[in-house]
N, C-alpha and C. Protein backbone atom coordinates (compact mmCIF):
# COMPACT_ATOMS: atom_id res chain seq x y z
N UNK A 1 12.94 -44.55 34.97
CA UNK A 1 12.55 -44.35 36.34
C UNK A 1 13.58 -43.48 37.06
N UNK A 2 12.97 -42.31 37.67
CA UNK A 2 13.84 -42.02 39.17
C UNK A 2 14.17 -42.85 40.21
N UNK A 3 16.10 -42.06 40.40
CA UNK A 3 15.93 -43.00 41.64
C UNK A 3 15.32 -42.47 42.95
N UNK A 4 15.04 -43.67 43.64
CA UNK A 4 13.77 -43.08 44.69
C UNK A 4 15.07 -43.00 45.96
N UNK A 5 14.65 -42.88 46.63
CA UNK A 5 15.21 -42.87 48.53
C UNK A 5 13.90 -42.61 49.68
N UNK A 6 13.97 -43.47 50.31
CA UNK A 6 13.42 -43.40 51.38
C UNK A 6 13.52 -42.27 52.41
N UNK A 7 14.85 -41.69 52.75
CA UNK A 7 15.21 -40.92 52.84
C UNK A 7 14.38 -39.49 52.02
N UNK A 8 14.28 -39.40 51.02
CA UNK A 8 13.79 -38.18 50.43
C UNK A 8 12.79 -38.32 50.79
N UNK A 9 11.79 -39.06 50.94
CA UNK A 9 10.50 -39.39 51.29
C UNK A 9 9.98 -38.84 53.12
N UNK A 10 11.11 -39.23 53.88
CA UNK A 10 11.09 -39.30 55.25
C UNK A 10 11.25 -37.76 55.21
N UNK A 11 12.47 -36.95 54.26
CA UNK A 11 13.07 -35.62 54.72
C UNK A 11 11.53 -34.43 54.26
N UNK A 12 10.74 -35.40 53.17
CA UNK A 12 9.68 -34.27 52.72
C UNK A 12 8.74 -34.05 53.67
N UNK A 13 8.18 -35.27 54.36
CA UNK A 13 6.97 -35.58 55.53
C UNK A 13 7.84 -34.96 56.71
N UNK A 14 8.99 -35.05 56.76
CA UNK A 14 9.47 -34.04 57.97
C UNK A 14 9.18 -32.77 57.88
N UNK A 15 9.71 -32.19 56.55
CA UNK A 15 9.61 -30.38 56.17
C UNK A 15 7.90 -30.30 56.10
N UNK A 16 7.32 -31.01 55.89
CA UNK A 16 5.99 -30.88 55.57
C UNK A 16 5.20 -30.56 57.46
N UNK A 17 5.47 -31.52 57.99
CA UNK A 17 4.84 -31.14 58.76
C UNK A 17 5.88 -30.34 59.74
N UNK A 18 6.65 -29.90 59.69
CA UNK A 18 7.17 -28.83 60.29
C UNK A 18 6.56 -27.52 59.87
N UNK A 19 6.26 -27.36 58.52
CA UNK A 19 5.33 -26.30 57.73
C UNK A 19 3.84 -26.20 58.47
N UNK A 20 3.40 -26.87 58.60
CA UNK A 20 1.91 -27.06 59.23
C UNK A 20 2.03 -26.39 60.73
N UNK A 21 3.23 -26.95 61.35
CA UNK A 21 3.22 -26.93 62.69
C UNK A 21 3.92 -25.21 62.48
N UNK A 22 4.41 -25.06 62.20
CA UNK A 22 4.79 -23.48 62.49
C UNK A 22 4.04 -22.54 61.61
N UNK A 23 2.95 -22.89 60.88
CA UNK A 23 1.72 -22.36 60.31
C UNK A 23 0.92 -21.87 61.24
N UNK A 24 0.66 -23.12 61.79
CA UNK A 24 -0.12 -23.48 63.19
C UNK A 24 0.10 -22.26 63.98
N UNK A 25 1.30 -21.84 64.76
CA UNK A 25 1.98 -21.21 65.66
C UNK A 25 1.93 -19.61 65.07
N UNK A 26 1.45 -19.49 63.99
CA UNK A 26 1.57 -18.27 63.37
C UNK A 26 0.20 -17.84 63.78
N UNK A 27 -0.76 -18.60 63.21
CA UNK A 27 -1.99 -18.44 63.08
C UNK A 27 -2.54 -17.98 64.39
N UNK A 28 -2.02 -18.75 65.42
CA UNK A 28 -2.09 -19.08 67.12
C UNK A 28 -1.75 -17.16 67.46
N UNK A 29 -0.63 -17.13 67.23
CA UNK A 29 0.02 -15.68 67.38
C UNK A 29 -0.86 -14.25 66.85
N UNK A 30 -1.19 -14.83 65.65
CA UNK A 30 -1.87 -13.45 64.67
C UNK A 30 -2.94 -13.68 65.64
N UNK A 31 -3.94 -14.19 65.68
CA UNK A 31 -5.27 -14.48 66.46
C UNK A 31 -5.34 -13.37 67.97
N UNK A 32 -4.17 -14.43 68.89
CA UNK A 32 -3.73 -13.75 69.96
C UNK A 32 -3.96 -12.15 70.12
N UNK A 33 -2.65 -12.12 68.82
CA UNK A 33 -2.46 -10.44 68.82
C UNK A 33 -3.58 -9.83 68.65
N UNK A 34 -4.49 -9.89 67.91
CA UNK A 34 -5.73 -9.46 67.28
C UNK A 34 -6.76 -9.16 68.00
N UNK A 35 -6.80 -9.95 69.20
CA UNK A 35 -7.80 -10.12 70.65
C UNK A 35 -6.94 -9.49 71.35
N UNK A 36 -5.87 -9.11 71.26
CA UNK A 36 -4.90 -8.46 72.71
C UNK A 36 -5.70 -6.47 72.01
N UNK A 37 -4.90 -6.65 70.86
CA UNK A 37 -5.35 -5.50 70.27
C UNK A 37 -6.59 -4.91 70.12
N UNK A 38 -7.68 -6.08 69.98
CA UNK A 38 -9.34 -5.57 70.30
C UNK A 38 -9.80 -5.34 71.76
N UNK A 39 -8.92 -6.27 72.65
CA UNK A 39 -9.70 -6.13 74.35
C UNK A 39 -9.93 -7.59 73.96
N UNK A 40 -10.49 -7.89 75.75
CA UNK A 40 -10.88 -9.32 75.90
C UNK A 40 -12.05 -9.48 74.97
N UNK A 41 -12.81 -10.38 74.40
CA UNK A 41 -14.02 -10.76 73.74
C UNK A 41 -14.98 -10.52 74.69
N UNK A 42 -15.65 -10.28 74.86
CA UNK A 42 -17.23 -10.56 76.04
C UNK A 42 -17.73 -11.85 75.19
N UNK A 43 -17.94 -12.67 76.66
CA UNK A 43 -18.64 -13.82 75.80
C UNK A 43 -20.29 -13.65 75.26
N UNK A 44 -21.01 -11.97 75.55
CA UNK A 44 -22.12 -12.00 75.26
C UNK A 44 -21.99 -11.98 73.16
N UNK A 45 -20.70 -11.70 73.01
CA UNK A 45 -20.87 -11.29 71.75
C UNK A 45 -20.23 -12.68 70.71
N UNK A 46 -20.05 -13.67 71.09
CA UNK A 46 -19.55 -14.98 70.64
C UNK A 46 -20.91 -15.23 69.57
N UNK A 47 -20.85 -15.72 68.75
CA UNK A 47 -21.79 -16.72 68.06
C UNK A 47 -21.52 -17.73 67.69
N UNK A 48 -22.28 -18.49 67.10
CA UNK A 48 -22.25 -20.14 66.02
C UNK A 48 -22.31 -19.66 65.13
N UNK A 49 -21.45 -19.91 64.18
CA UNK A 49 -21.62 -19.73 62.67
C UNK A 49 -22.61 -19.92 62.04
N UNK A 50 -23.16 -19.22 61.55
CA UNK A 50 -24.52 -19.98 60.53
C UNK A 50 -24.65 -21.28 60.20
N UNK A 51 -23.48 -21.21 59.29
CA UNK A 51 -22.79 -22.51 58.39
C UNK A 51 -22.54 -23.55 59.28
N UNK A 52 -22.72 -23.70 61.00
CA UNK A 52 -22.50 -24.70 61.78
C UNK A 52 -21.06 -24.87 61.87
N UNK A 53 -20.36 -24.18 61.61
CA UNK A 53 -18.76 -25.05 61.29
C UNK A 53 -18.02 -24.56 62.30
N UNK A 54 -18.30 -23.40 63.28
CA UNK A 54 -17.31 -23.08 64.46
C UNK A 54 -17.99 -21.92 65.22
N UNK A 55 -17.49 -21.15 66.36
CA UNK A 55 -17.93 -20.04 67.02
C UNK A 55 -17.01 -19.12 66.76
N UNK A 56 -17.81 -17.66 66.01
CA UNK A 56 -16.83 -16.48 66.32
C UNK A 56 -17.49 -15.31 67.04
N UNK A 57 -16.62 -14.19 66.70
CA UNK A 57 -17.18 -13.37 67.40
C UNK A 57 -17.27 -12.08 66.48
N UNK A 58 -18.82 -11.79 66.96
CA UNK A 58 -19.76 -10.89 66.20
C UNK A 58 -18.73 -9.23 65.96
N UNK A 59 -18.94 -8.89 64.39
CA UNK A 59 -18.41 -7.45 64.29
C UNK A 59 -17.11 -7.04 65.08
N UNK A 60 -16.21 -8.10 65.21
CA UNK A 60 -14.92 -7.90 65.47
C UNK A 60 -13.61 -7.56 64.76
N UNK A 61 -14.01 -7.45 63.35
CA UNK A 61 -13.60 -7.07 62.24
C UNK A 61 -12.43 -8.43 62.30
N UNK A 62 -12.51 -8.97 62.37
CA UNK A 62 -11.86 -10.55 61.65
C UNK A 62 -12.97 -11.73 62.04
N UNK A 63 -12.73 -11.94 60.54
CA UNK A 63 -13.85 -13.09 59.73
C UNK A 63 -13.62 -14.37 60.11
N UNK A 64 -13.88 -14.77 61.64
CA UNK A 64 -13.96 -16.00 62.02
C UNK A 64 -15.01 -17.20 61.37
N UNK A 65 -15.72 -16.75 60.72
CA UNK A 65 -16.64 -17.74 60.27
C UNK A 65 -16.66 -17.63 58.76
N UNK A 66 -15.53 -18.28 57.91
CA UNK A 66 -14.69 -18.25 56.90
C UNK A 66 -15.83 -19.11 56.16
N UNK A 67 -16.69 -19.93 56.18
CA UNK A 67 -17.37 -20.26 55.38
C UNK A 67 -18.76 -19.52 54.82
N UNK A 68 -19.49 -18.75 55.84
CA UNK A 68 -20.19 -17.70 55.57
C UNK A 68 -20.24 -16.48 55.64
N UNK A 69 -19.56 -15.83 56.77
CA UNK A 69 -19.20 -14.67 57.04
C UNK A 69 -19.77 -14.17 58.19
N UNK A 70 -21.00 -15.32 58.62
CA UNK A 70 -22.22 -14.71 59.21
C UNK A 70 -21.82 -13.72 60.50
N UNK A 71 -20.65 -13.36 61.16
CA UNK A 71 -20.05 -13.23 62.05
C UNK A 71 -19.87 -11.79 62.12
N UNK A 72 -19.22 -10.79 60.73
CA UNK A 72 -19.27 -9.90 60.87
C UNK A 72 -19.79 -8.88 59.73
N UNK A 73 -21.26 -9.07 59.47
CA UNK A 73 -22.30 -8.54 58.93
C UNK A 73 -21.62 -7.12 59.07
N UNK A 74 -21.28 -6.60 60.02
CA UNK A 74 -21.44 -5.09 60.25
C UNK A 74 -19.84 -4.38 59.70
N UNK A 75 -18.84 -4.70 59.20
CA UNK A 75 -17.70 -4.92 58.81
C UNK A 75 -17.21 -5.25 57.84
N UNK A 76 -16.23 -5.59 56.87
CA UNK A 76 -15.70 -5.53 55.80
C UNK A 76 -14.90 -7.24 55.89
N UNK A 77 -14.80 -7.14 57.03
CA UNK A 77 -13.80 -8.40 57.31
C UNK A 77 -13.88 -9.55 56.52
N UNK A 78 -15.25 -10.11 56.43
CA UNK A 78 -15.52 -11.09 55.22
C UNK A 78 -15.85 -11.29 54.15
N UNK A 79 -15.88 -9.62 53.54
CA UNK A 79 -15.33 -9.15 52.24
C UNK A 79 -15.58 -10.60 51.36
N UNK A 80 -14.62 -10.92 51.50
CA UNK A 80 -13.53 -12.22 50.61
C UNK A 80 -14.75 -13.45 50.43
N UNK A 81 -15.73 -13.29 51.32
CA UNK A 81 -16.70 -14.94 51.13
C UNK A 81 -17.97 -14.16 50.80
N UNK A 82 -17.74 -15.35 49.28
CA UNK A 82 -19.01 -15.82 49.03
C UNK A 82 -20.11 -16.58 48.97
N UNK A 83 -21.22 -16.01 49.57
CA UNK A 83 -22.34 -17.52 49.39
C UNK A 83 -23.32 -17.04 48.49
N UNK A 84 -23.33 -18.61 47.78
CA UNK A 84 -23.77 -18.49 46.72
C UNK A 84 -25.66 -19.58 47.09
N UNK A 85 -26.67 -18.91 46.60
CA UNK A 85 -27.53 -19.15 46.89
C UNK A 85 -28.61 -19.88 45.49
């Protein structure tokens, strides 16, 4: 057996969610920038995902609707997803 520590246990769930949380803050940032850099959104151009799973916004060239893509048909952005039928 290893020896264990509580301590190692406490220091991993610390780094761990410090990882999440400044993931978080990244993600928050890239997003930001991305909408600063496109202009405000018009909310005429928002949708629901196909897939039900969130609202993005149409042909903005980032693939807010990561489970289908349905978002930016007109664009490359969701490239990366596949649905499989």
């Amino acid at each position: 057996l290893l020896p264990f520590s509580w301590v190692q246990v406490d220091y991993h769930h610390q780094v761990q969610h410090e990882f999440e949380y400044i993931y978080q803050v990244l993600e928050d940032n890239r997003r930001n920038y991305n909408s600063l850099m496109r202009g405000i959104h018009h909310h005429e151009r928002q949708i629901k995902c196909a897939d039900g799973s969130s609202i993005g916004f149409e042909n903005d060239n980032y693939c807010d609707c990561v489970g289908d893509g349905s978002d930016e048909r007109s664009t490359s952005a969701c490239s990366h997803v596949t649905v499989g039928h």
